[in-house]
PDB file of N, CA and C in Angstrom:
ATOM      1  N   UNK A   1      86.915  50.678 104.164  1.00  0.00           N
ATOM      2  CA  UNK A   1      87.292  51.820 104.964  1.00  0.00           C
ATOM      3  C   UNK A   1      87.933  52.906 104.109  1.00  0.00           C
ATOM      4  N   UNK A   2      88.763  52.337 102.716  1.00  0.00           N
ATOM      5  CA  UNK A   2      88.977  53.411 102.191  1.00  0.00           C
ATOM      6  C   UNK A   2      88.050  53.934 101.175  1.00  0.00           C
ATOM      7  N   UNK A   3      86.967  53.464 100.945  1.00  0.00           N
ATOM      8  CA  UNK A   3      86.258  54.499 100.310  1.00  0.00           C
ATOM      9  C   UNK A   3      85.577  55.905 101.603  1.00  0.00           C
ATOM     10  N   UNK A   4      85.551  55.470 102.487  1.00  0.00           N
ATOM     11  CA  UNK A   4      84.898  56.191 103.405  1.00  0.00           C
ATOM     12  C   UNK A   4      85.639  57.817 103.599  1.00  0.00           C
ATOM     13  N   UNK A   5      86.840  56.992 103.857  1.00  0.00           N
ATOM     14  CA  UNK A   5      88.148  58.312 103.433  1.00  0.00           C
ATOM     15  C   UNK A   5      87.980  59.230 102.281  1.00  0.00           C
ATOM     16  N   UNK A   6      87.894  58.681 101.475  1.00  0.00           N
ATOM     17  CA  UNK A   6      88.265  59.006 100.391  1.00  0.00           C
ATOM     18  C   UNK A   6      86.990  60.314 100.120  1.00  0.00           C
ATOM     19  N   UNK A   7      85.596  59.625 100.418  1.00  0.00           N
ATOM     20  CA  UNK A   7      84.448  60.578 100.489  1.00  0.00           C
ATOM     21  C   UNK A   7      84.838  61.716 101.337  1.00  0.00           C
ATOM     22  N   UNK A   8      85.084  61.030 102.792  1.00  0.00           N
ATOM     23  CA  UNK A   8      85.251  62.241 103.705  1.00  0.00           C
ATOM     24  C   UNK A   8      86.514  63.193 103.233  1.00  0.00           C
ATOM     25  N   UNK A   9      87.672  63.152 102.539  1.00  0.00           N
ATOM     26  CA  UNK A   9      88.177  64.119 102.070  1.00  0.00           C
ATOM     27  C   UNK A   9      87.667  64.791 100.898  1.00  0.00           C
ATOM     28  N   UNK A  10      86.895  64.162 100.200  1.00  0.00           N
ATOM     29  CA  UNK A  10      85.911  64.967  98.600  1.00  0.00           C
ATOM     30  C   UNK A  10      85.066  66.056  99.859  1.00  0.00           C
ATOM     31  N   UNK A  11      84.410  65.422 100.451  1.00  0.00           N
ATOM     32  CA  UNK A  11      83.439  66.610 101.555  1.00  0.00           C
ATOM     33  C   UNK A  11      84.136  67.762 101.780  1.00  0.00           C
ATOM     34  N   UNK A  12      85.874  67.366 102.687  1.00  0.00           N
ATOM     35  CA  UNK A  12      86.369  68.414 102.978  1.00  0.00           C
ATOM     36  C   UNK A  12      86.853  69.266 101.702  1.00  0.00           C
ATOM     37  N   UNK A  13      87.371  68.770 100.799  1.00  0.00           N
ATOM     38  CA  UNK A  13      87.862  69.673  99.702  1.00  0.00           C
ATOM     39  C   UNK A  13      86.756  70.462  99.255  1.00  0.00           C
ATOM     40  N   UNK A  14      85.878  69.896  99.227  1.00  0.00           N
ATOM     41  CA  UNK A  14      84.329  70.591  98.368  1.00  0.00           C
ATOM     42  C   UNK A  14      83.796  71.638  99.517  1.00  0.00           C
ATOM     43  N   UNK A  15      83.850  71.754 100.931  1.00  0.00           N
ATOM     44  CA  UNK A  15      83.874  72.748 102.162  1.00  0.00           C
ATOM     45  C   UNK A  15      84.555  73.897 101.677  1.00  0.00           C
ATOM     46  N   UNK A  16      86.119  73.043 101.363  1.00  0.00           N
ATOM     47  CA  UNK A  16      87.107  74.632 101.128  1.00  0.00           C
ATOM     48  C   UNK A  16      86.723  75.435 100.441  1.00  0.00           C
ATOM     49  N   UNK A  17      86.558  74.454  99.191  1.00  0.00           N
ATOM     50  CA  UNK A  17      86.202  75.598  98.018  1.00  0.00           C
ATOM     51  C   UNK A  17      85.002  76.289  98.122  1.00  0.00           C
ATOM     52  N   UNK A  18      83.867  75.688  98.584  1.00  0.00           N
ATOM     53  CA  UNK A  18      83.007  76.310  98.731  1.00  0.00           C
ATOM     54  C   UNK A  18      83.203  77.722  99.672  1.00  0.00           C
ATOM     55  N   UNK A  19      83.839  77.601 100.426  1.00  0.00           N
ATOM     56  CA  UNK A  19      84.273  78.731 101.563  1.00  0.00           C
ATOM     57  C   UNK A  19      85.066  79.868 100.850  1.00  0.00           C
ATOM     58  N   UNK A  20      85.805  79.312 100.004  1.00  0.00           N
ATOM     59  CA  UNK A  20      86.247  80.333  99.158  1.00  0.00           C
ATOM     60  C   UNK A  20      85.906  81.320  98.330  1.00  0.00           C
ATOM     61  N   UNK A  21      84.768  80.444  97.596  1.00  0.00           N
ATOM     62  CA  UNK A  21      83.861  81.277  96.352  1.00  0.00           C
ATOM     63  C   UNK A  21      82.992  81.739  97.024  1.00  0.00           C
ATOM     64  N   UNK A  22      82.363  81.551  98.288  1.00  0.00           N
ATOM     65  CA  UNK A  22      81.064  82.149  98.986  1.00  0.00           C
ATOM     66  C   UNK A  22      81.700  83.449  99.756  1.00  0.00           C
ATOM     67  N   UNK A  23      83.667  83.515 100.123  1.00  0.00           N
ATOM     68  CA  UNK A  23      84.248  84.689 100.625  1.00  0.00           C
ATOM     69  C   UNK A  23      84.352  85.734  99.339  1.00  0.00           C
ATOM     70  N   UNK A  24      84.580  85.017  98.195  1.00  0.00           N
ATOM     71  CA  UNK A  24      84.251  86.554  97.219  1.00  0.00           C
ATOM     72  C   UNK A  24      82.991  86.651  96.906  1.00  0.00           C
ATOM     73  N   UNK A  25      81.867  86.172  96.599  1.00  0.00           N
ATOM     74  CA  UNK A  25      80.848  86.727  96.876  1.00  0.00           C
ATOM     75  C   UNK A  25      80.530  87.253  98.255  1.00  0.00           C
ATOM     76  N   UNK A  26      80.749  87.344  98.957  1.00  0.00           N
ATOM     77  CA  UNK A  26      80.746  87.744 100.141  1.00  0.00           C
ATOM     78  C   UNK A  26      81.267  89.473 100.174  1.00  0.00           C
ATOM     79  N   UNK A  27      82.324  89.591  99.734  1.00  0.00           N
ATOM     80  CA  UNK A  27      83.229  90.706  99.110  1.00  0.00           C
ATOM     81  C   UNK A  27      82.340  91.636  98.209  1.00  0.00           C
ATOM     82  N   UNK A  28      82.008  90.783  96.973  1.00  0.00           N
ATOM     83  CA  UNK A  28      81.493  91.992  96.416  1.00  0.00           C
ATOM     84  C   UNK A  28      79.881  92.502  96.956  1.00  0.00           C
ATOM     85  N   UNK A  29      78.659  91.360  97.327  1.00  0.00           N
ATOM     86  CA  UNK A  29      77.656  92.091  97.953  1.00  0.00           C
ATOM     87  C   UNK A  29      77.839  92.961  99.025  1.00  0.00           C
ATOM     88  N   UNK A  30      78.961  93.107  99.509  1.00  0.00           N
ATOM     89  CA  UNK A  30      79.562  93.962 100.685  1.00  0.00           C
ATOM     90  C   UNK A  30      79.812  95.549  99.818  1.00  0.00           C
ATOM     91  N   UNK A  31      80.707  95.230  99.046  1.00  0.00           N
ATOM     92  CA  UNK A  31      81.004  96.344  98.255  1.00  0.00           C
ATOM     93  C   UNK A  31      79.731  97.015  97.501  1.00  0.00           C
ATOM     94  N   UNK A  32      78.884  96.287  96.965  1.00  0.00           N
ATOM     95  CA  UNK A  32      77.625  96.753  96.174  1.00  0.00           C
ATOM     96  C   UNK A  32      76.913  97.382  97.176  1.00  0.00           C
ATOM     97  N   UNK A  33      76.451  97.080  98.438  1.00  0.00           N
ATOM     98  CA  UNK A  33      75.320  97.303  99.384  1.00  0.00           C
ATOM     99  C   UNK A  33      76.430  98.427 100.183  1.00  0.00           C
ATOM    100  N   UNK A  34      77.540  98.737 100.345  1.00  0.00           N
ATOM    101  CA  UNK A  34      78.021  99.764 100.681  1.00  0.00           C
ATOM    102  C   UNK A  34      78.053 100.908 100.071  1.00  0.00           C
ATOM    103  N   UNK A  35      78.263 100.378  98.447  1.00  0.00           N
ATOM    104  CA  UNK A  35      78.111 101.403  97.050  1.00  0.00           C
ATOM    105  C   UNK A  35      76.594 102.118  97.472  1.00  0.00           C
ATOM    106  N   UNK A  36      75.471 101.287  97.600  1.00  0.00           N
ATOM    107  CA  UNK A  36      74.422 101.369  96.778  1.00  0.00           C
ATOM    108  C   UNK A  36      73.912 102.588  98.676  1.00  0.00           C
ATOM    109  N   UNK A  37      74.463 102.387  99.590  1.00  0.00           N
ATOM    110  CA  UNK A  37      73.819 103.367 101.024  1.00  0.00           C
ATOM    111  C   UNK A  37      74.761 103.934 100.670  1.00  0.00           C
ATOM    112  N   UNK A  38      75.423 104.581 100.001  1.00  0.00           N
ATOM    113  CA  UNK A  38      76.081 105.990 100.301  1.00  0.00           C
ATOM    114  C   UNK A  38      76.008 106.602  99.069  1.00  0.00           C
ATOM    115  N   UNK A  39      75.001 105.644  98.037  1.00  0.00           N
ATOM    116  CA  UNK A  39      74.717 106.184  96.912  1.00  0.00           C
ATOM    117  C   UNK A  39      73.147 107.394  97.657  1.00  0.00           C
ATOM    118  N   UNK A  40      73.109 106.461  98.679  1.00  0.00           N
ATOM    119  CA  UNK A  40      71.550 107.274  99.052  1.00  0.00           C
ATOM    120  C   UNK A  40      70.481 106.645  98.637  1.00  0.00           C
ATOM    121  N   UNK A  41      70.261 105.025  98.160  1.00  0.00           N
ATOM    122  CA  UNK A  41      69.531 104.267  97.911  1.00  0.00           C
ATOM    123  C   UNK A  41      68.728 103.962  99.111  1.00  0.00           C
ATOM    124  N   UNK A  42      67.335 103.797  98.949  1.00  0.00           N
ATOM    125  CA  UNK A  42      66.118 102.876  99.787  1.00  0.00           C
ATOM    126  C   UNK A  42      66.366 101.545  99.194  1.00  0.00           C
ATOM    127  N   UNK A  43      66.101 100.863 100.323  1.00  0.00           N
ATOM    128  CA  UNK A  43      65.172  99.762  99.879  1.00  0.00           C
ATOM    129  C   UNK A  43      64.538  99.069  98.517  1.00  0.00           C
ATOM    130  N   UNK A  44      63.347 100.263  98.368  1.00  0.00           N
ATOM    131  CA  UNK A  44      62.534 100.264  97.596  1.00  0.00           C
ATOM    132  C   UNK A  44      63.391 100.451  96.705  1.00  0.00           C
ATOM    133  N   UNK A  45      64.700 101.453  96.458  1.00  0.00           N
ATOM    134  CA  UNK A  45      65.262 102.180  95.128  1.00  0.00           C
ATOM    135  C   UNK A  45      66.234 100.577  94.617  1.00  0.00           C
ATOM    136  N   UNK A  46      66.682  99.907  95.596  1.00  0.00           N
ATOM    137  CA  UNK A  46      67.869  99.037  95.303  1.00  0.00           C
ATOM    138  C   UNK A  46      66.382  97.524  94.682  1.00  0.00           C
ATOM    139  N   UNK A  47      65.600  97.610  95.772  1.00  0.00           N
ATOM    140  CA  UNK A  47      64.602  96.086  94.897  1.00  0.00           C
ATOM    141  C   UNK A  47      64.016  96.573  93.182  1.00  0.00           C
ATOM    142  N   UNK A  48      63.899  98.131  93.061  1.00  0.00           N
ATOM    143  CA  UNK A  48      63.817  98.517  91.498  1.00  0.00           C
ATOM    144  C   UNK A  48      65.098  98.499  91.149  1.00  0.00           C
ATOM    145  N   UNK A  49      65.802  98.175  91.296  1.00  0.00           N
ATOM    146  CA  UNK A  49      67.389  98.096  90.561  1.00  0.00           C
ATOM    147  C   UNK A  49      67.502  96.370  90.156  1.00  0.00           C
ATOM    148  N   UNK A  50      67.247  95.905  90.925  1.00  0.00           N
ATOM    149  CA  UNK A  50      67.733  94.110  90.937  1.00  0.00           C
ATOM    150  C   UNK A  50      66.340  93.993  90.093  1.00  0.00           C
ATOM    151  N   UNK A  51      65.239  94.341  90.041  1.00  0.00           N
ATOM    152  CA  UNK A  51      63.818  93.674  89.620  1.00  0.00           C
ATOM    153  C   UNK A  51      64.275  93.386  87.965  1.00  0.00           C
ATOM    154  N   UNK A  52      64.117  91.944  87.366  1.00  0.00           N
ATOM    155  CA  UNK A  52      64.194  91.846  86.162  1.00  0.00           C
ATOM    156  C   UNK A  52      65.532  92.070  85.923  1.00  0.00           C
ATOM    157  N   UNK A  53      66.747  91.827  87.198  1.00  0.00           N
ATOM    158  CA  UNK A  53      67.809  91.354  86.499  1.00  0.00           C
ATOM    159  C   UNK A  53      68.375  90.418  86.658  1.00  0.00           C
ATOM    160  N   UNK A  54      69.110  89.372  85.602  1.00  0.00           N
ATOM    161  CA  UNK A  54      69.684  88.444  84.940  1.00  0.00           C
ATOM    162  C   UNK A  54      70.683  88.414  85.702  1.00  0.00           C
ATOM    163  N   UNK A  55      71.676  88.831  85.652  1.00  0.00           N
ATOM    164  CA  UNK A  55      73.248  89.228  86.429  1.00  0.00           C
ATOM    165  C   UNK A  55      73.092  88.974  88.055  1.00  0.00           C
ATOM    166  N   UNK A  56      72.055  89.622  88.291  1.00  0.00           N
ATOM    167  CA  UNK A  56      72.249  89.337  89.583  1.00  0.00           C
ATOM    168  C   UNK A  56      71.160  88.141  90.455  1.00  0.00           C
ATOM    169  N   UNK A  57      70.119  88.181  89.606  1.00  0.00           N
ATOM    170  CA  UNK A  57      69.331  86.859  89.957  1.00  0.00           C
ATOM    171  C   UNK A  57      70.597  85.648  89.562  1.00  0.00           C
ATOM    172  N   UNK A  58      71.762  85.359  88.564  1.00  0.00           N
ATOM    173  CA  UNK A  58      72.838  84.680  88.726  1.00  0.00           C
ATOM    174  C   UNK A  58      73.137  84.747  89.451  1.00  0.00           C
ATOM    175  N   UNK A  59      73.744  85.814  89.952  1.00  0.00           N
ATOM    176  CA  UNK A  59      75.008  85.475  91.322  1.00  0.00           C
ATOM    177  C   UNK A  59      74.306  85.591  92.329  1.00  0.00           C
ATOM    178  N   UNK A  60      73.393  85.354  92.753  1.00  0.00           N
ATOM    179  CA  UNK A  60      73.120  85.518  94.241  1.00  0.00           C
ATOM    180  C   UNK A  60      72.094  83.991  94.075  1.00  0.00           C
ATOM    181  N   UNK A  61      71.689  83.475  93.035  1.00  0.00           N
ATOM    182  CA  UNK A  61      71.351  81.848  92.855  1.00  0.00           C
ATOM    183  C   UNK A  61      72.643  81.279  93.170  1.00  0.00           C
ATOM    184  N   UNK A  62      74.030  81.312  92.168  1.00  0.00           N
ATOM    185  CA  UNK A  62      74.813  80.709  92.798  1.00  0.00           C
ATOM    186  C   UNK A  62      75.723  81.072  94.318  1.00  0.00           C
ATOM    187  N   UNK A  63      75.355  82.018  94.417  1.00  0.00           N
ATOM    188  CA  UNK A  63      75.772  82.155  96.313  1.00  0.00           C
ATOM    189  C   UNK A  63      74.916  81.224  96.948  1.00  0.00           C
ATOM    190  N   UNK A  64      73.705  80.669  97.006  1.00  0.00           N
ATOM    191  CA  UNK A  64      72.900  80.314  97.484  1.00  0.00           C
ATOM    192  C   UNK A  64      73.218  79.154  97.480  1.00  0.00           C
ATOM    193  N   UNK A  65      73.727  78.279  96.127  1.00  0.00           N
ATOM    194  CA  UNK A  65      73.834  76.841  96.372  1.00  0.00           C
ATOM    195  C   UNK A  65      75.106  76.661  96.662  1.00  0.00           C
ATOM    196  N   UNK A  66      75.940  77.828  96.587  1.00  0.00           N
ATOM    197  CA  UNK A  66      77.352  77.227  97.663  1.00  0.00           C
ATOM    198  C   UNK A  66      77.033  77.443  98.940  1.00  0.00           C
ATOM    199  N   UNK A  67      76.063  77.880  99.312  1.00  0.00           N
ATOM    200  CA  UNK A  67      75.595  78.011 100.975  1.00  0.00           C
ATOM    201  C   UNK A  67      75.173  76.803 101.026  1.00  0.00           C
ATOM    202  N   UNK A  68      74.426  76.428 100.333  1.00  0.00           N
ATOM    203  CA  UNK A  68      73.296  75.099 100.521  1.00  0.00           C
ATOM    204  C   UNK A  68      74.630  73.963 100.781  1.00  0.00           C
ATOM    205  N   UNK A  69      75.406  73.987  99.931  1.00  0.00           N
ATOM    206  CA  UNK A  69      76.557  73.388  99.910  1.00  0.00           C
ATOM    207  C   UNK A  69      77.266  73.184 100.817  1.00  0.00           C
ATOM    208  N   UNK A  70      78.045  74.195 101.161  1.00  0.00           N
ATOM    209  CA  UNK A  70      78.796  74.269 102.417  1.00  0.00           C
ATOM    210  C   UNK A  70      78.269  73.985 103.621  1.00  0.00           C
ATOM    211  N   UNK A  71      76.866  74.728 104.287  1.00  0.00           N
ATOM    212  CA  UNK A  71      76.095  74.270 104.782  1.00  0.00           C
ATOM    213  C   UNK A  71      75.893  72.825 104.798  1.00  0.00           C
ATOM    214  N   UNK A  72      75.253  71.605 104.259  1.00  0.00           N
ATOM    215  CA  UNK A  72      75.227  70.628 104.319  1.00  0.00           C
ATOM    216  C   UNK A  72      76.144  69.713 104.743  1.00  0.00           C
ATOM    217  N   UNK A  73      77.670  70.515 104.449  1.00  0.00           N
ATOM    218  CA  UNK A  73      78.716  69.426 104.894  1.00  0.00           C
ATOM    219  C   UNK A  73      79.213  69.549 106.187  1.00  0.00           C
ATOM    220  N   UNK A  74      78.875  70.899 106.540  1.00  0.00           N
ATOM    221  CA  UNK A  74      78.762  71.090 108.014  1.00  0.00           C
ATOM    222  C   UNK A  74      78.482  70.899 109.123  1.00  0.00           C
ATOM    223  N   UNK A  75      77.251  70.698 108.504  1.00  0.00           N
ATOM    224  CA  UNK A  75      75.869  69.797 109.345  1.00  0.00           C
ATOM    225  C   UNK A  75      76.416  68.515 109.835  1.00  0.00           C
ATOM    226  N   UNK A  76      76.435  68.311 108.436  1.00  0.00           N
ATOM    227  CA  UNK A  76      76.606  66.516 108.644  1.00  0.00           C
ATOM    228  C   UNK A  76      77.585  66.222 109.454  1.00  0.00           C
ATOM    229  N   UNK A  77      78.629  66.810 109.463  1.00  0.00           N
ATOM    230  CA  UNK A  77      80.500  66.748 110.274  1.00  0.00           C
ATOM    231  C   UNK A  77      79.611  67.121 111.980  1.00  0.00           C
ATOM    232  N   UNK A  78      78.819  68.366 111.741  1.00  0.00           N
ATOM    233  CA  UNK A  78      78.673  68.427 113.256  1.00  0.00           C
ATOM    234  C   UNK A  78      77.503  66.897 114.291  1.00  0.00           C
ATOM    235  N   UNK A  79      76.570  66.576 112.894  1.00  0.00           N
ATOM    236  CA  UNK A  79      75.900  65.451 113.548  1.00  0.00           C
ATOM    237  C   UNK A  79      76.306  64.359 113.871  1.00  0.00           C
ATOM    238  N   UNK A  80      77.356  64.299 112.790  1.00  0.00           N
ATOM    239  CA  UNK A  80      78.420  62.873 113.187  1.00  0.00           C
ATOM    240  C   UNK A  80      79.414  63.126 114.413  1.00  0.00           C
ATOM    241  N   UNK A  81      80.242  64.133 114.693  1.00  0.00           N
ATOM    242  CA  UNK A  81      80.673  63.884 115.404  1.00  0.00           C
ATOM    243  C   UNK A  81      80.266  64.442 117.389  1.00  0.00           C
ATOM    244  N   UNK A  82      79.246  65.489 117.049  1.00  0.00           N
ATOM    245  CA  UNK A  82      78.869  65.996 118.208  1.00  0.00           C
ATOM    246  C   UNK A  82      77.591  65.374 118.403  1.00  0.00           C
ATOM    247  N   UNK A  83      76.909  65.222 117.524  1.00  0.00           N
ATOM    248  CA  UNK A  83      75.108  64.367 118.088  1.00  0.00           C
ATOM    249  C   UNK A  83      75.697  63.153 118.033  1.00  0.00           C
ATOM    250  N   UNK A  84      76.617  62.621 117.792  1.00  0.00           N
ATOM    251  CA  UNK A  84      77.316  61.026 117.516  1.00  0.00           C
ATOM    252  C   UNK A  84      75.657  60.420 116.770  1.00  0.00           C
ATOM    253  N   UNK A  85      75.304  60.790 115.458  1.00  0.00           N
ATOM    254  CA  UNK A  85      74.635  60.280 114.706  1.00  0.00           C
ATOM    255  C   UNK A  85      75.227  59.411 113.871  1.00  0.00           C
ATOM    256  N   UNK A  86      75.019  58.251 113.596  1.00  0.00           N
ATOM    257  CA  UNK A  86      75.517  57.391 112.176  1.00  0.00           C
ATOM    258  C   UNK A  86      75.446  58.485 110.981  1.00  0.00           C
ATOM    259  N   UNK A  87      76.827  57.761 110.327  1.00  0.00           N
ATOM    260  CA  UNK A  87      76.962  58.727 109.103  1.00  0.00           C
ATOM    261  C   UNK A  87      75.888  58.952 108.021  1.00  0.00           C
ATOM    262  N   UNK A  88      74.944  57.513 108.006  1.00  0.00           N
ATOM    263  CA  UNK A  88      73.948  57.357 106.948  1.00  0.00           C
ATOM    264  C   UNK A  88      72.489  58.538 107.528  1.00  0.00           C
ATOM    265  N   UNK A  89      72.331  58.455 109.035  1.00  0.00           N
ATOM    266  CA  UNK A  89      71.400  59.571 109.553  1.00  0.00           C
ATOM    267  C   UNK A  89      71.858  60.822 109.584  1.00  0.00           C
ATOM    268  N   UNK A  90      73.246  61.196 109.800  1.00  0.00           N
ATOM    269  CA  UNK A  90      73.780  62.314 109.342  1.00  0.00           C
ATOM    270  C   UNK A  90      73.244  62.787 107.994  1.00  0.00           C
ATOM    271  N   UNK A  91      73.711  61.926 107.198  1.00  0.00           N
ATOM    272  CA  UNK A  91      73.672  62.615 105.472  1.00  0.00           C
ATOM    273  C   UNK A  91      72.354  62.627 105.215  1.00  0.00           C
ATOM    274  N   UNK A  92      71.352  62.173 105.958  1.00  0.00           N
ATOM    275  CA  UNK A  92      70.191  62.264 105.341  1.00  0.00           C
ATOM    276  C   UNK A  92      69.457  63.484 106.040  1.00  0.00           C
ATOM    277  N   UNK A  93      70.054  64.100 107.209  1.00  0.00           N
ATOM    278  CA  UNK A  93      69.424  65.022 108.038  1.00  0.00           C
ATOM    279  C   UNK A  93      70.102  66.213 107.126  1.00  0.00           C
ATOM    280  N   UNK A  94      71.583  66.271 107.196  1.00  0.00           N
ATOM    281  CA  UNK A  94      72.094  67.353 106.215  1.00  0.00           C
ATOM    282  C   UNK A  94      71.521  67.728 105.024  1.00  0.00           C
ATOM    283  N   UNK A  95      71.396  66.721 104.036  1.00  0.00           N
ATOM    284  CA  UNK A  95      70.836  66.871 103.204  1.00  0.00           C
ATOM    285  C   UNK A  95      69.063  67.841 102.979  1.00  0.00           C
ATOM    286  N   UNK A  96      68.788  66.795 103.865  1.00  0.00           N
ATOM    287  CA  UNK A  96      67.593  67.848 104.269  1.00  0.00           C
ATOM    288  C   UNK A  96      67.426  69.070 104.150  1.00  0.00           C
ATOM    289  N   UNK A  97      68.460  69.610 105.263  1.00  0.00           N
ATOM    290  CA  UNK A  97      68.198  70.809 105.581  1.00  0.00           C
ATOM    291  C   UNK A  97      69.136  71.740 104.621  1.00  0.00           C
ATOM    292  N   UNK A  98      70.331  71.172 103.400  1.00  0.00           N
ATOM    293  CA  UNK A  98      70.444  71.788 102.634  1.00  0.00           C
ATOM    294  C   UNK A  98      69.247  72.019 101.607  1.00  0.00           C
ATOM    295  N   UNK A  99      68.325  70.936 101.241  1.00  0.00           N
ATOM    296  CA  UNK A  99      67.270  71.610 100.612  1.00  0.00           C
ATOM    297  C   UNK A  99      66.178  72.533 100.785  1.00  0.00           C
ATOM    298  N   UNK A 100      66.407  72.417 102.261  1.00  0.00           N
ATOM    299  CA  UNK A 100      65.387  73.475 102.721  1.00  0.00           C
ATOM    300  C   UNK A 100      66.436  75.142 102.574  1.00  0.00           C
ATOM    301  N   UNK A 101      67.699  75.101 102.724  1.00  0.00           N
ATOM    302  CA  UNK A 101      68.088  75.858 102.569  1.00  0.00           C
ATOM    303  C   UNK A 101      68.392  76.550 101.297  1.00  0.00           C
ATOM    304  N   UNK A 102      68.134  76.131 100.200  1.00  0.00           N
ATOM    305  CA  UNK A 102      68.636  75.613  98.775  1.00  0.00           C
ATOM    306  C   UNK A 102      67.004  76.376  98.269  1.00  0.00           C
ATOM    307  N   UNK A 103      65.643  75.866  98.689  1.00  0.00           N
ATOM    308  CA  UNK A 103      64.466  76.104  98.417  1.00  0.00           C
ATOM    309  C   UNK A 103      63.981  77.667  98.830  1.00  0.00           C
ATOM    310  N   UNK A 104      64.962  77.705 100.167  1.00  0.00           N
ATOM    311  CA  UNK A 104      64.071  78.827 101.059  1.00  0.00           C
ATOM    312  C   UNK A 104      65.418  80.337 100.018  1.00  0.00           C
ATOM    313  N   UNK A 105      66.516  79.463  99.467  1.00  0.00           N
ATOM    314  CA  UNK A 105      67.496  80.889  99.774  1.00  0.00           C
ATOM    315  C   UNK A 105      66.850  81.285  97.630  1.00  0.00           C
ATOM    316  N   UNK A 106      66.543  80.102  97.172  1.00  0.00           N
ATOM    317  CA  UNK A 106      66.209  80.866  95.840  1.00  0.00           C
ATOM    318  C   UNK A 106      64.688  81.316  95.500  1.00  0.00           C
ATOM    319  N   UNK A 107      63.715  81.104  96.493  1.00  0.00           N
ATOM    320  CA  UNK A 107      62.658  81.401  96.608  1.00  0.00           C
ATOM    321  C   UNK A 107      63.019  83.024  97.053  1.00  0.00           C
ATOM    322  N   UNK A 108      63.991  82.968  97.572  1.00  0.00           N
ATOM    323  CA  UNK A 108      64.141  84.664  97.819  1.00  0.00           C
ATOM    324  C   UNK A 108      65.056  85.402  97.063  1.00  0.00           C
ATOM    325  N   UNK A 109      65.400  84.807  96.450  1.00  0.00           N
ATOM    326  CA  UNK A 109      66.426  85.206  95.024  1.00  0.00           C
ATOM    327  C   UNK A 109      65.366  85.655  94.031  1.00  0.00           C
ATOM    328  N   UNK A 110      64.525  84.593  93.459  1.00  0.00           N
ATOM    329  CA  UNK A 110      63.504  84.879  93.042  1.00  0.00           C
ATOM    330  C   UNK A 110      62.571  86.144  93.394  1.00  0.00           C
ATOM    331  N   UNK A 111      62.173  86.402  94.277  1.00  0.00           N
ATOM    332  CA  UNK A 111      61.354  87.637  94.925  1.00  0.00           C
ATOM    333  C   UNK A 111      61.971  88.584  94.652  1.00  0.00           C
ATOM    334  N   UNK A 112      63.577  88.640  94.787  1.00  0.00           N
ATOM    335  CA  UNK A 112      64.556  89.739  94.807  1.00  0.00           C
ATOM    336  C   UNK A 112      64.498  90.521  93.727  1.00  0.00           C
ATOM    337  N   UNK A 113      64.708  89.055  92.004  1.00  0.00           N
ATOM    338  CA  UNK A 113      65.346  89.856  90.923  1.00  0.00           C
ATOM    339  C   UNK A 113      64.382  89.247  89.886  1.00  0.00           C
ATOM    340  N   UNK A 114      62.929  88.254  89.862  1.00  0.00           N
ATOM    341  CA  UNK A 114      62.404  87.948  88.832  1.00  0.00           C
ATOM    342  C   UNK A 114      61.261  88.195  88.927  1.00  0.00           C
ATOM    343  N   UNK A 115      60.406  87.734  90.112  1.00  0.00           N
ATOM    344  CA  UNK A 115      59.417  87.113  90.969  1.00  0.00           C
ATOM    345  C   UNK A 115      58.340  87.940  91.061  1.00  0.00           C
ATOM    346  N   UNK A 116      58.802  88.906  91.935  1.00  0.00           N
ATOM    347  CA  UNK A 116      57.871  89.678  92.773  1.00  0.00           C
ATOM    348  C   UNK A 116      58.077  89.163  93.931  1.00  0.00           C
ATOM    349  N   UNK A 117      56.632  88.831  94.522  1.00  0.00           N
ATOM    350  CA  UNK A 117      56.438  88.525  95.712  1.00  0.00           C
ATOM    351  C   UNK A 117      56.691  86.932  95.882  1.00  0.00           C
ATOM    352  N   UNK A 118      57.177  86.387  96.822  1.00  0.00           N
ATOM    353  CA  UNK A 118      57.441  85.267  96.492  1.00  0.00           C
ATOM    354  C   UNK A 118      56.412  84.423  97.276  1.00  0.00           C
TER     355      UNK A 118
END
């Protein structure tokens, strides 16, 4: 029983932080995409800005897997205790759908700043 604990508080600590680092990224794409419409940017002008860059194909990959992240532990807390799923069908449904989230959010990271079309 106490390893079970012990996981379920690594989950919650690894939630926080994740919540934390995904609130300053959160902050600055706020600040950039506010910068970039009152710069008088399109669309089109801001996807030729990101195309072929490094910096920001980084940070918006790692925004993505603290989503995937946070996301997953969420899941799982809500399947366990509101679908009353076993913890082992929990983690395997979470998991899931963090990779789908994980697949779908850098497949569009990709499109954004390396890719093209994805």
């Amino acid at each position: 029983m106490a390893g079970i604990n012990v996981k379920a508080a690594r989950r919650w600590y690894w939630q926080r932080i994740t919540a934390m680092a995904m609130a300053l990224f959160v902050v600055i794409h706020i600040i950039v995409m506010v910068y970039a419409i009152r710069g008088g940017l399109s669309g089109a002008e801001v996807l030729a800005r990101t195309r072929g860059n490094l910096i920001w194909a980084a940070f918006y990959g790692a925004f993505v897997v603290l989503v995937s992240v946070h996301a997953s532990i969420g899941i799982r807390n809500v399947l366990v205790e509101w679908a009353r799923l076993r913890d082992g069908a929990a983690a395997a449904l979470s998991n899931l759908l963090s990779l789908a989230l994980l697949i779908m959010g850098l497949r569009a990271v990709w499109a954004v700043t390396l890719g093209g079309a994805a």
